[in-house]
C-alpha atoms as a PDB file:
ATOM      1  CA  UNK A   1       0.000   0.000   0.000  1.00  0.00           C
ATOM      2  CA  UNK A   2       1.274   3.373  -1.073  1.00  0.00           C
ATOM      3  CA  UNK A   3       1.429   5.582   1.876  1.00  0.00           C
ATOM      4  CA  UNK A   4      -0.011   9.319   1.567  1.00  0.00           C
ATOM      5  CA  UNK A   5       2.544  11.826  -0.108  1.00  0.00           C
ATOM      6  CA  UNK A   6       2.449  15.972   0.557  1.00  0.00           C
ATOM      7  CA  UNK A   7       2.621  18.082  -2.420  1.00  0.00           C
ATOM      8  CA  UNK A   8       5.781  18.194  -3.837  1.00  0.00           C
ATOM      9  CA  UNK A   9       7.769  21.295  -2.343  1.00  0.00           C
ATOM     10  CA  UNK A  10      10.695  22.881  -4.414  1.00  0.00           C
ATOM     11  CA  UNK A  11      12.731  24.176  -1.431  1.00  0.00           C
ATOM     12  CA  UNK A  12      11.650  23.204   1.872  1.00  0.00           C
ATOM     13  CA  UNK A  13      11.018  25.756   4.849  1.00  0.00           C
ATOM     14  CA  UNK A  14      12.885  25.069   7.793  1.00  0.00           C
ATOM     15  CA  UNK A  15      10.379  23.886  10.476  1.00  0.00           C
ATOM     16  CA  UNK A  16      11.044  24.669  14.300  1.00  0.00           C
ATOM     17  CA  UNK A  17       9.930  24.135  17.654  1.00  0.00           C
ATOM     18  CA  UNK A  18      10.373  21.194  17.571  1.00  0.00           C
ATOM     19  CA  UNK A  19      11.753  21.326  21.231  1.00  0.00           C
ATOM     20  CA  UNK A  20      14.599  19.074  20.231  1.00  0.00           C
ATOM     21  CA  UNK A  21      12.905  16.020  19.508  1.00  0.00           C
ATOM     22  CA  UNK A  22      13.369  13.995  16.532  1.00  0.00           C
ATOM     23  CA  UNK A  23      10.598  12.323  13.980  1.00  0.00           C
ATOM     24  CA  UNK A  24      10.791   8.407  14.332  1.00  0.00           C
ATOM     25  CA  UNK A  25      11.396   8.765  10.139  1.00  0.00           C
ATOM     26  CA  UNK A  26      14.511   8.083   7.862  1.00  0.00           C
ATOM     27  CA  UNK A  27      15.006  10.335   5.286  1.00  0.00           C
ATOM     28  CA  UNK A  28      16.755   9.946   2.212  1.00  0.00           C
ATOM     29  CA  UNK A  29      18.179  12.605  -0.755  1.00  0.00           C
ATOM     30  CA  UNK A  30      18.860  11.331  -3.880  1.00  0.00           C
ATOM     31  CA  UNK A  31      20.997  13.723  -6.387  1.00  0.00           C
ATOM     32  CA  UNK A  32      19.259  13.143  -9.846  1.00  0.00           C
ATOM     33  CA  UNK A  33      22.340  13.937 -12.402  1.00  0.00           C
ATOM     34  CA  UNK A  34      24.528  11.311 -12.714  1.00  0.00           C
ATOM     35  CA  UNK A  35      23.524   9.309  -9.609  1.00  0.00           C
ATOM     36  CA  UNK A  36      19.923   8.436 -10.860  1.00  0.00           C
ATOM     37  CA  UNK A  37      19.911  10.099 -14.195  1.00  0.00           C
ATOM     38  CA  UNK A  38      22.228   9.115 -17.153  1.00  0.00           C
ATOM     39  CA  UNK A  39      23.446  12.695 -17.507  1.00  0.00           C
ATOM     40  CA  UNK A  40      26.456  11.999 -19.451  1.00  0.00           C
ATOM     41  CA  UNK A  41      24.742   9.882 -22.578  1.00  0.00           C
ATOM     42  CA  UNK A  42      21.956  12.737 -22.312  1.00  0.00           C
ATOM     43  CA  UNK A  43      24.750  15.421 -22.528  1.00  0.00           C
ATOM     44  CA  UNK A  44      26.933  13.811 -25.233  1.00  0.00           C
ATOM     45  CA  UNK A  45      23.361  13.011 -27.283  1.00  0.00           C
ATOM     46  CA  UNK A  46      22.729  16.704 -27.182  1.00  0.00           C
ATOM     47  CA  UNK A  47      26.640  17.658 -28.214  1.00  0.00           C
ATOM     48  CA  UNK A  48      26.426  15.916 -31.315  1.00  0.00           C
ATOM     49  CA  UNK A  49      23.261  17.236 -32.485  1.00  0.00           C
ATOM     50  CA  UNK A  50      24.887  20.456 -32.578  1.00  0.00           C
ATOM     51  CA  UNK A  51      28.028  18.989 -34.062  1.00  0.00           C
ATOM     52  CA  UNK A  52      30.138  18.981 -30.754  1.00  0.00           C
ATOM     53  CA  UNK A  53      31.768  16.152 -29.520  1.00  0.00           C
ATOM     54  CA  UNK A  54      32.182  16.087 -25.473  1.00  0.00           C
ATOM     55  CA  UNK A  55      34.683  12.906 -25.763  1.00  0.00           C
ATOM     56  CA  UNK A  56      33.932   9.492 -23.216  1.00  0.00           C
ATOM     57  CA  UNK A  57      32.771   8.982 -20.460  1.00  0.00           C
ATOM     58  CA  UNK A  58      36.436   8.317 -18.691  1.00  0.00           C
ATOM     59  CA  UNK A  59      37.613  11.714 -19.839  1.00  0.00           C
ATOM     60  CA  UNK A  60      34.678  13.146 -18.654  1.00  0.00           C
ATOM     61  CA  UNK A  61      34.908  12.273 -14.814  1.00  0.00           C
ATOM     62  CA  UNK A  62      38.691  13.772 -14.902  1.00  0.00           C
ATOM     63  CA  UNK A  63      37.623  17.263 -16.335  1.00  0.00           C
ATOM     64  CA  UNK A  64      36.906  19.860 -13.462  1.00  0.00           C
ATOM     65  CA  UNK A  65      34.011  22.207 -13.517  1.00  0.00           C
ATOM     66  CA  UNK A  66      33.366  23.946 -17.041  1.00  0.00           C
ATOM     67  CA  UNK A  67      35.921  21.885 -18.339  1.00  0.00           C
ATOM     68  CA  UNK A  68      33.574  19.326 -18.684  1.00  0.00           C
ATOM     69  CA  UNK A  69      31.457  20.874 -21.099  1.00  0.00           C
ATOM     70  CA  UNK A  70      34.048  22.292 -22.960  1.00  0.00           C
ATOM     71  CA  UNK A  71      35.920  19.195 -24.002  1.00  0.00           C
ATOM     72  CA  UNK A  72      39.440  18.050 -23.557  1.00  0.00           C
ATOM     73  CA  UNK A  73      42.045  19.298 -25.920  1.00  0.00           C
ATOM     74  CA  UNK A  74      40.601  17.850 -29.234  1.00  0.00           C
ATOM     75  CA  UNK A  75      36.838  18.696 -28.645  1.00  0.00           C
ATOM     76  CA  UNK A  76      37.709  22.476 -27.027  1.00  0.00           C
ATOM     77  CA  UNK A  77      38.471  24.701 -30.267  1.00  0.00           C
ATOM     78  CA  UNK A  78      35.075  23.556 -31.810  1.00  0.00           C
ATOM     79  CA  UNK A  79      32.980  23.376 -28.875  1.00  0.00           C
ATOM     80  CA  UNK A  80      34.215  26.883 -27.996  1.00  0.00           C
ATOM     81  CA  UNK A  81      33.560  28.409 -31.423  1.00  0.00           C
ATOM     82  CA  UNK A  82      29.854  26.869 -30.849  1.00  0.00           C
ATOM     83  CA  UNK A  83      29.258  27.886 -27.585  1.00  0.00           C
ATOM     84  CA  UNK A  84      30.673  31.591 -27.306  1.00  0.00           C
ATOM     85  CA  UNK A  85      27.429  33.011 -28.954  1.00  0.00           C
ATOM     86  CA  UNK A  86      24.371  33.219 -26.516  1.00  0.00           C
ATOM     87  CA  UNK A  87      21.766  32.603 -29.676  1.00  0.00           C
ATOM     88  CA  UNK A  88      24.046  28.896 -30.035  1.00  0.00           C
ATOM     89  CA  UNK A  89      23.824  28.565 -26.023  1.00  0.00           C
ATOM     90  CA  UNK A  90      20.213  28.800 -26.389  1.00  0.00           C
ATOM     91  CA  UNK A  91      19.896  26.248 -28.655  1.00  0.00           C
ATOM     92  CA  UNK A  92      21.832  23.817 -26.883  1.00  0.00           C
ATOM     93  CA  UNK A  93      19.677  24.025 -23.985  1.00  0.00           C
ATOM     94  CA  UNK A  94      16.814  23.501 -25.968  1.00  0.00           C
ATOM     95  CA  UNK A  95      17.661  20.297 -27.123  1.00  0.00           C
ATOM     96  CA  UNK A  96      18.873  19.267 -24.041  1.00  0.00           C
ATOM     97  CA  UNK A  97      15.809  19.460 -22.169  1.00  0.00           C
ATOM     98  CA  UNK A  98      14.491  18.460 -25.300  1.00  0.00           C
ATOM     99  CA  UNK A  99      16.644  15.105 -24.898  1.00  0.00           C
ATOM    100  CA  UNK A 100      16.569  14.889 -21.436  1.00  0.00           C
ATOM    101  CA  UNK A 101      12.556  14.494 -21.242  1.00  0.00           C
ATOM    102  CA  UNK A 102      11.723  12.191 -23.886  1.00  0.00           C
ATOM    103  CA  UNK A 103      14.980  10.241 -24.390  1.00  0.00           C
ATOM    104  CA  UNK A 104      16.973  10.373 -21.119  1.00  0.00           C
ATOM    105  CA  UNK A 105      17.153   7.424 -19.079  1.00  0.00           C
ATOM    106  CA  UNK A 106      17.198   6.441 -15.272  1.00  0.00           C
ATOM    107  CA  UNK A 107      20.573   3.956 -14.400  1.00  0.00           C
ATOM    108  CA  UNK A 108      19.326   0.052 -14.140  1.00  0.00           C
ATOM    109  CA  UNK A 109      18.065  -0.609 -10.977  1.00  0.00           C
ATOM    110  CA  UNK A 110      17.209   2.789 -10.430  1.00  0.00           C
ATOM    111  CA  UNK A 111      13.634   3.177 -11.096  1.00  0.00           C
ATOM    112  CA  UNK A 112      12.944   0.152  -8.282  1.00  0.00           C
ATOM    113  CA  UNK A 113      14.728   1.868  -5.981  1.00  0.00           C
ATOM    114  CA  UNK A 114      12.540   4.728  -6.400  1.00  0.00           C
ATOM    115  CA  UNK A 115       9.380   3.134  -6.103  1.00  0.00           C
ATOM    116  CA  UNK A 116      10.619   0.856  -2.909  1.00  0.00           C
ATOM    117  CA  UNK A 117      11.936   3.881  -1.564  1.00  0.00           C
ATOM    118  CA  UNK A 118       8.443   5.849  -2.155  1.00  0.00           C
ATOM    119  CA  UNK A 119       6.112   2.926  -0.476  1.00  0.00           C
ATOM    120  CA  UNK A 120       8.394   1.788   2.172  1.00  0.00           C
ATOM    121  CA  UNK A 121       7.118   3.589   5.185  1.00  0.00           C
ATOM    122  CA  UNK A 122       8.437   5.682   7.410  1.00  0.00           C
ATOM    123  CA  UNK A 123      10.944   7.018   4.853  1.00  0.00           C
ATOM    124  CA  UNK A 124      11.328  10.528   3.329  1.00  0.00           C
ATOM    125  CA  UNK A 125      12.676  10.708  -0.146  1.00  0.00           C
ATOM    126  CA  UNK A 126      12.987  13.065  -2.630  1.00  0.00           C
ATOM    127  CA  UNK A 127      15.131  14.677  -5.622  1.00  0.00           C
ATOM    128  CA  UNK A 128      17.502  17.471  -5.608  1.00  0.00           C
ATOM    129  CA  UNK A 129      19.030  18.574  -9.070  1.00  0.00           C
ATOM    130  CA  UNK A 130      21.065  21.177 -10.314  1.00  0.00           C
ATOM    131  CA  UNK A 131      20.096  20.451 -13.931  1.00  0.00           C
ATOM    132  CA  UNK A 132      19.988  23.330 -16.199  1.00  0.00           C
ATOM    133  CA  UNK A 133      16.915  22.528 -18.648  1.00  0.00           C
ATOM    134  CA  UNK A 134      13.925  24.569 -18.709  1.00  0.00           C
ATOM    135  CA  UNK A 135      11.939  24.111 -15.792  1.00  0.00           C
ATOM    136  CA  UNK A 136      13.971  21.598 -14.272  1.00  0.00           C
ATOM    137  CA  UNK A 137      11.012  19.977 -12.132  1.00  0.00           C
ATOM    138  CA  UNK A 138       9.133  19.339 -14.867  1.00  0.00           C
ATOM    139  CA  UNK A 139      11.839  17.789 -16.952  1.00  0.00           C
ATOM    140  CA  UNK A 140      12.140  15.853 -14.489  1.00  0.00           C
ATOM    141  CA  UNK A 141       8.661  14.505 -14.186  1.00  0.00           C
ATOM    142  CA  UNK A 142       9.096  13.750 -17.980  1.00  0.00           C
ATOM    143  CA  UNK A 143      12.026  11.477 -17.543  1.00  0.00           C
ATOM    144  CA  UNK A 144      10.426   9.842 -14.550  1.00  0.00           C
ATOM    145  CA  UNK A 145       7.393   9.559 -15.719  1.00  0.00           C
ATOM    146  CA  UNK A 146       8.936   7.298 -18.896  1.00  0.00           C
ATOM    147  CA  UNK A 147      10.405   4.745 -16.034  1.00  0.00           C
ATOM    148  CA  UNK A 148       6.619   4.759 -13.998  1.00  0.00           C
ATOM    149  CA  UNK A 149       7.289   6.987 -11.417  1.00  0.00           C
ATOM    150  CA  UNK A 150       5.424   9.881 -10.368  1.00  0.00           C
ATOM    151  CA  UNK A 151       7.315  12.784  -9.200  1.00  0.00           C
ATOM    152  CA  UNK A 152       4.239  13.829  -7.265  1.00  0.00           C
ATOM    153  CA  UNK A 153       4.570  11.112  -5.575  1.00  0.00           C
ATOM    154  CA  UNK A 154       7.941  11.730  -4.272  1.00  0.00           C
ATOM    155  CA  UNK A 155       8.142  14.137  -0.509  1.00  0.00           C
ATOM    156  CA  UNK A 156       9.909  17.203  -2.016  1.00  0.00           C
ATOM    157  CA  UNK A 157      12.175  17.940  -5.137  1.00  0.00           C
ATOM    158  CA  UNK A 158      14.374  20.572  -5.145  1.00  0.00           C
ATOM    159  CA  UNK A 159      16.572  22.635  -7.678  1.00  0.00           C
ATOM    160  CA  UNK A 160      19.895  24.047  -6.447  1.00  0.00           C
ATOM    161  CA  UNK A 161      20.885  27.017  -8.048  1.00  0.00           C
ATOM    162  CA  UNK A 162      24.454  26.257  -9.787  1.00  0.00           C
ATOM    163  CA  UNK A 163      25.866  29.281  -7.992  1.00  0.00           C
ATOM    164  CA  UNK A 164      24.240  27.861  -4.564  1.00  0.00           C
ATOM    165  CA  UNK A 165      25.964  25.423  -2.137  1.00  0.00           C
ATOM    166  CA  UNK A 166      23.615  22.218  -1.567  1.00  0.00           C
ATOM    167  CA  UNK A 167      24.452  21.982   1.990  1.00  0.00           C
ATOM    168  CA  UNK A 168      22.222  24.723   2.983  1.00  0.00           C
ATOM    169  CA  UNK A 169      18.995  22.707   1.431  1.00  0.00           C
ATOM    170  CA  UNK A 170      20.444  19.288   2.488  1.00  0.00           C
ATOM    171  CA  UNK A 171      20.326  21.017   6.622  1.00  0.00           C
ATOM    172  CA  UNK A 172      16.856  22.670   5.500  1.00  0.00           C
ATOM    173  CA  UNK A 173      15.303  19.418   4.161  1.00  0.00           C
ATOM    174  CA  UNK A 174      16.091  17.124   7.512  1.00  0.00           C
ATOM    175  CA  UNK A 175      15.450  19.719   9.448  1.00  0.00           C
ATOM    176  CA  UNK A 176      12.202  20.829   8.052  1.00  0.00           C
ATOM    177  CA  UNK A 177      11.140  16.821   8.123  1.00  0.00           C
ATOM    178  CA  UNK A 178      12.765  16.690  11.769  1.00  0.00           C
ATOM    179  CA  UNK A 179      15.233  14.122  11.299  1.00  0.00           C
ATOM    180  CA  UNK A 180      17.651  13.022  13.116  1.00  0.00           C
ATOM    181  CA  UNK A 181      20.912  13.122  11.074  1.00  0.00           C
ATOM    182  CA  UNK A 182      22.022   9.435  11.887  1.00  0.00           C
ATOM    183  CA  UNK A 183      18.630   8.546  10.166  1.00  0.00           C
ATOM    184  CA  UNK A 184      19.445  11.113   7.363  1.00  0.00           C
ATOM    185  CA  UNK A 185      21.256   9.932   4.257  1.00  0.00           C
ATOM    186  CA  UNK A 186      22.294  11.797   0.642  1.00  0.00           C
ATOM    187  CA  UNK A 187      23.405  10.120  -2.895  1.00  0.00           C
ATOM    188  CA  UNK A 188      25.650  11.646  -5.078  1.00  0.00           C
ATOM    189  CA  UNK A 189      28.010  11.295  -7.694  1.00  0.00           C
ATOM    190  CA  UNK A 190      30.774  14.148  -6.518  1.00  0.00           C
ATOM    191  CA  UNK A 191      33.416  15.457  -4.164  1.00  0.00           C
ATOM    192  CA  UNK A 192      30.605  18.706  -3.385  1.00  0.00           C
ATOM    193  CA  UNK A 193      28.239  15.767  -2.401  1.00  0.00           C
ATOM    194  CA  UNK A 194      30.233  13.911  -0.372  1.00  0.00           C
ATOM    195  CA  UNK A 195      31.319  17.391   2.007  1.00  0.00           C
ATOM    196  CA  UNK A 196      27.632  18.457   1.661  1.00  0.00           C
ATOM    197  CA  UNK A 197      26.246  15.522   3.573  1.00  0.00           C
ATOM    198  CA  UNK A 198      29.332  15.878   6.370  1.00  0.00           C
ATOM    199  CA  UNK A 199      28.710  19.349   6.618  1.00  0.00           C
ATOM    200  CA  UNK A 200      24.836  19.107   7.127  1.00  0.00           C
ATOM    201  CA  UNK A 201      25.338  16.046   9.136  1.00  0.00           C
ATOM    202  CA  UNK A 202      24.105  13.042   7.210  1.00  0.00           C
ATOM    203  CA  UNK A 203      25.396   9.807   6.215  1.00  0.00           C
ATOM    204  CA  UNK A 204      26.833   9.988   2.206  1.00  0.00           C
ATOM    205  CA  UNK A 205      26.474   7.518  -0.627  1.00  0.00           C
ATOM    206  CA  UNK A 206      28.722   8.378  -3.212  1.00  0.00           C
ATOM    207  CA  UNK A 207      29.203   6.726  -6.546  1.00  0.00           C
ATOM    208  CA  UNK A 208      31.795   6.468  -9.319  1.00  0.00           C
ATOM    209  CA  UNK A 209      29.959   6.116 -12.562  1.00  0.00           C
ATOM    210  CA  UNK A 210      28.813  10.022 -12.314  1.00  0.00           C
ATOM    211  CA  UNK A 211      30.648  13.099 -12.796  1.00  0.00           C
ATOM    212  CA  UNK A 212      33.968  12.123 -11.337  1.00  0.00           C
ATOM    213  CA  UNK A 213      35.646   8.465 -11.376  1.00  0.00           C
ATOM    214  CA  UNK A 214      36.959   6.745  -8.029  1.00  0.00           C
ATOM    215  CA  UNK A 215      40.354   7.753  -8.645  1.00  0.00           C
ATOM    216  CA  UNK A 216      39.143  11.414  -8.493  1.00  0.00           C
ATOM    217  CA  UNK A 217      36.876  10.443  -5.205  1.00  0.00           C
ATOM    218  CA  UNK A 218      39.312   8.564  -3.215  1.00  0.00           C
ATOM    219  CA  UNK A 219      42.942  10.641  -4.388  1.00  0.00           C
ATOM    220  CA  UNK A 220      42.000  13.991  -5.197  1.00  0.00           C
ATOM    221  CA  UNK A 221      38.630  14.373  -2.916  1.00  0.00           C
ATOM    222  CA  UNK A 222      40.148  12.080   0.221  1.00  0.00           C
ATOM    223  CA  UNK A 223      36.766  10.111   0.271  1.00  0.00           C
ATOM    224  CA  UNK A 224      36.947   6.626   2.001  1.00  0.00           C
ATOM    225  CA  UNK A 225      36.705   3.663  -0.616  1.00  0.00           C
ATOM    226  CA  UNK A 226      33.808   2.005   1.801  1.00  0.00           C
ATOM    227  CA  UNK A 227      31.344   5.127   1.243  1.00  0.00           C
ATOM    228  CA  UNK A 228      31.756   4.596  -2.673  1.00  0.00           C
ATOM    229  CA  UNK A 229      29.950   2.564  -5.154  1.00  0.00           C
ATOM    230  CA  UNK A 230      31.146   1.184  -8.460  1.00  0.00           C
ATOM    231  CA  UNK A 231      27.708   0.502  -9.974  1.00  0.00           C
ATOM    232  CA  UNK A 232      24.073   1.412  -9.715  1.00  0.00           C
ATOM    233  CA  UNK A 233      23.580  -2.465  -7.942  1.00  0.00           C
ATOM    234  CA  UNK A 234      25.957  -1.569  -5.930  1.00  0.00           C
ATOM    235  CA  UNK A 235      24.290   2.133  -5.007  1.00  0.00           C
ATOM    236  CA  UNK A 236      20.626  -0.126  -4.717  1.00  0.00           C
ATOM    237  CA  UNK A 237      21.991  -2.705  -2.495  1.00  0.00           C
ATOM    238  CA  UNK A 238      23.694  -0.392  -0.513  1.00  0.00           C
ATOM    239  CA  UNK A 239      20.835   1.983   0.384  1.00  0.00           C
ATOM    240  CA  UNK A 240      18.229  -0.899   0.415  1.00  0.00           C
ATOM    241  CA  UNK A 241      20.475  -2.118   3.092  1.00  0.00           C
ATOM    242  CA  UNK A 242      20.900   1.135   5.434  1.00  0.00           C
ATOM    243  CA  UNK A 243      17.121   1.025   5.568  1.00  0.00           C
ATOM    244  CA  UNK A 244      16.548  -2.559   6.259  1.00  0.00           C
ATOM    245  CA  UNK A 245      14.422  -2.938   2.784  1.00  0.00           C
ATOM    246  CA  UNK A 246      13.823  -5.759   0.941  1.00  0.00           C
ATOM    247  CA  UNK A 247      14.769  -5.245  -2.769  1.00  0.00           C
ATOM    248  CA  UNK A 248      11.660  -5.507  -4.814  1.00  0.00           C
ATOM    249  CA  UNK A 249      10.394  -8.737  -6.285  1.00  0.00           C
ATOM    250  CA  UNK A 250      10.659  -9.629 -10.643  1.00  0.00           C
END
């Protein structure tokens, strides 16, 4: 039985007075680009439609911040070219959300997750995004909605600003739900994840096959090999674990 959802909220209010005691819930964040969302075949889809190459997937992960999008040194010159004028930017986001809601695709395993997540009781979960499409929410309800999940259905969804830190709306979200944060738990695919979740005071779940690889994670970011996993399984079993959930029957 599907328990009873609240509307879906887009940046939760902190709730006090609480007088310092803690819901009997478990909550759970899941980051939607690149830990539940394909981003990178979504982005790469949309770069050669506009006759830009963004190179693998491997080359990817190792690029820092707008490096990414930019390419390494054989994609830059031509991605730059197509990118400096804001009519061409435009465009590019067009197709991308474009892409992203009637092609994108949730990782295997992911869309169970979801739904287990969503009926098991007691547990809080929702999205939080920084994805740049038009009208982010409802993008993704698109995608979702492909994979038979209803976004309404989910406890909040929120999009982060890029300029915005996510720790701030990780602290808001378990607070507003009053949560204690050894019940509290976040899913992402980068280095900002991971020291989000410490700094807000919840257990992380970080995976490799996102933005950055596990060399990046582990080396550059200083992130423990337990907290990381390879594969999207791996994520499921992980978190289905944590909350003492039986994975759902084929």
């Amino acid at each position: 039985m599907t328990k009873h959802r609240p509307t879906v909220r887009q940046s939760p209010e902190v709730r006090h007075g609480t007088g310092g005691k803690y819901s009997p819930e478990r909550l759970i964040i899941l980051d939607a680009d690149g830990t539940t969302v394909d981003a990178f075949a979504a982005i790469a889809e949309t770069f050669s439609r506009h006759d830009m190459r963004i190179g693998d997937l491997a080359k990817f992960q190792k690029r820092r911040h707008i490096f990414k999008y930019l390419g390494g040194v054989k994609e830059l010159p031509n991605n730059l070219r197509r990118q400096l004028d804001k009519g061409k930017r435009g465009a590019l986001i067009d197709t991308l959300t474009q892409v992203y809601r009637e092609e994108a695709a949730l990782f295997p395993g992911i869309a169970d997750l979801v739904r287990t997540l969503i009926a098991a009781p007691g547990v809080k979960v929702g999205l939080v995004t920084r994805n740049i499409t038009h009208h982010p929410a409802e993008t993704l309800r698109c995608l979702f909605a492909r994979h038979g999940i209803d976004t309404g259905e989910l406890d909040f969804l929120i999009h982060v600003p890029l300029r915005r830190e996510k720790t701030e709306h990780f602290r808001a979200t378990r607070e507003h739900f009053a949560i204690n944060p050894a019940r509290a738990y976040i899913c992402g695919d980068e280095r900002k994840d991971f020291r989000a979740a410490i700094a807000s005071g919840m257990h992380p779940f970080i995976v490799s096959y996102g933005f950055e690889d596990r060399q990046h994670l582990t080396q550059k970011a200083g992130i423990p090999e337990e907290l990381i996993s390879r594969t999207p399984t791996e994520l499921c079993e992980r978190v289905l674990n944590a909350l003492a959930l039986s994975p759902p029957q084929p």
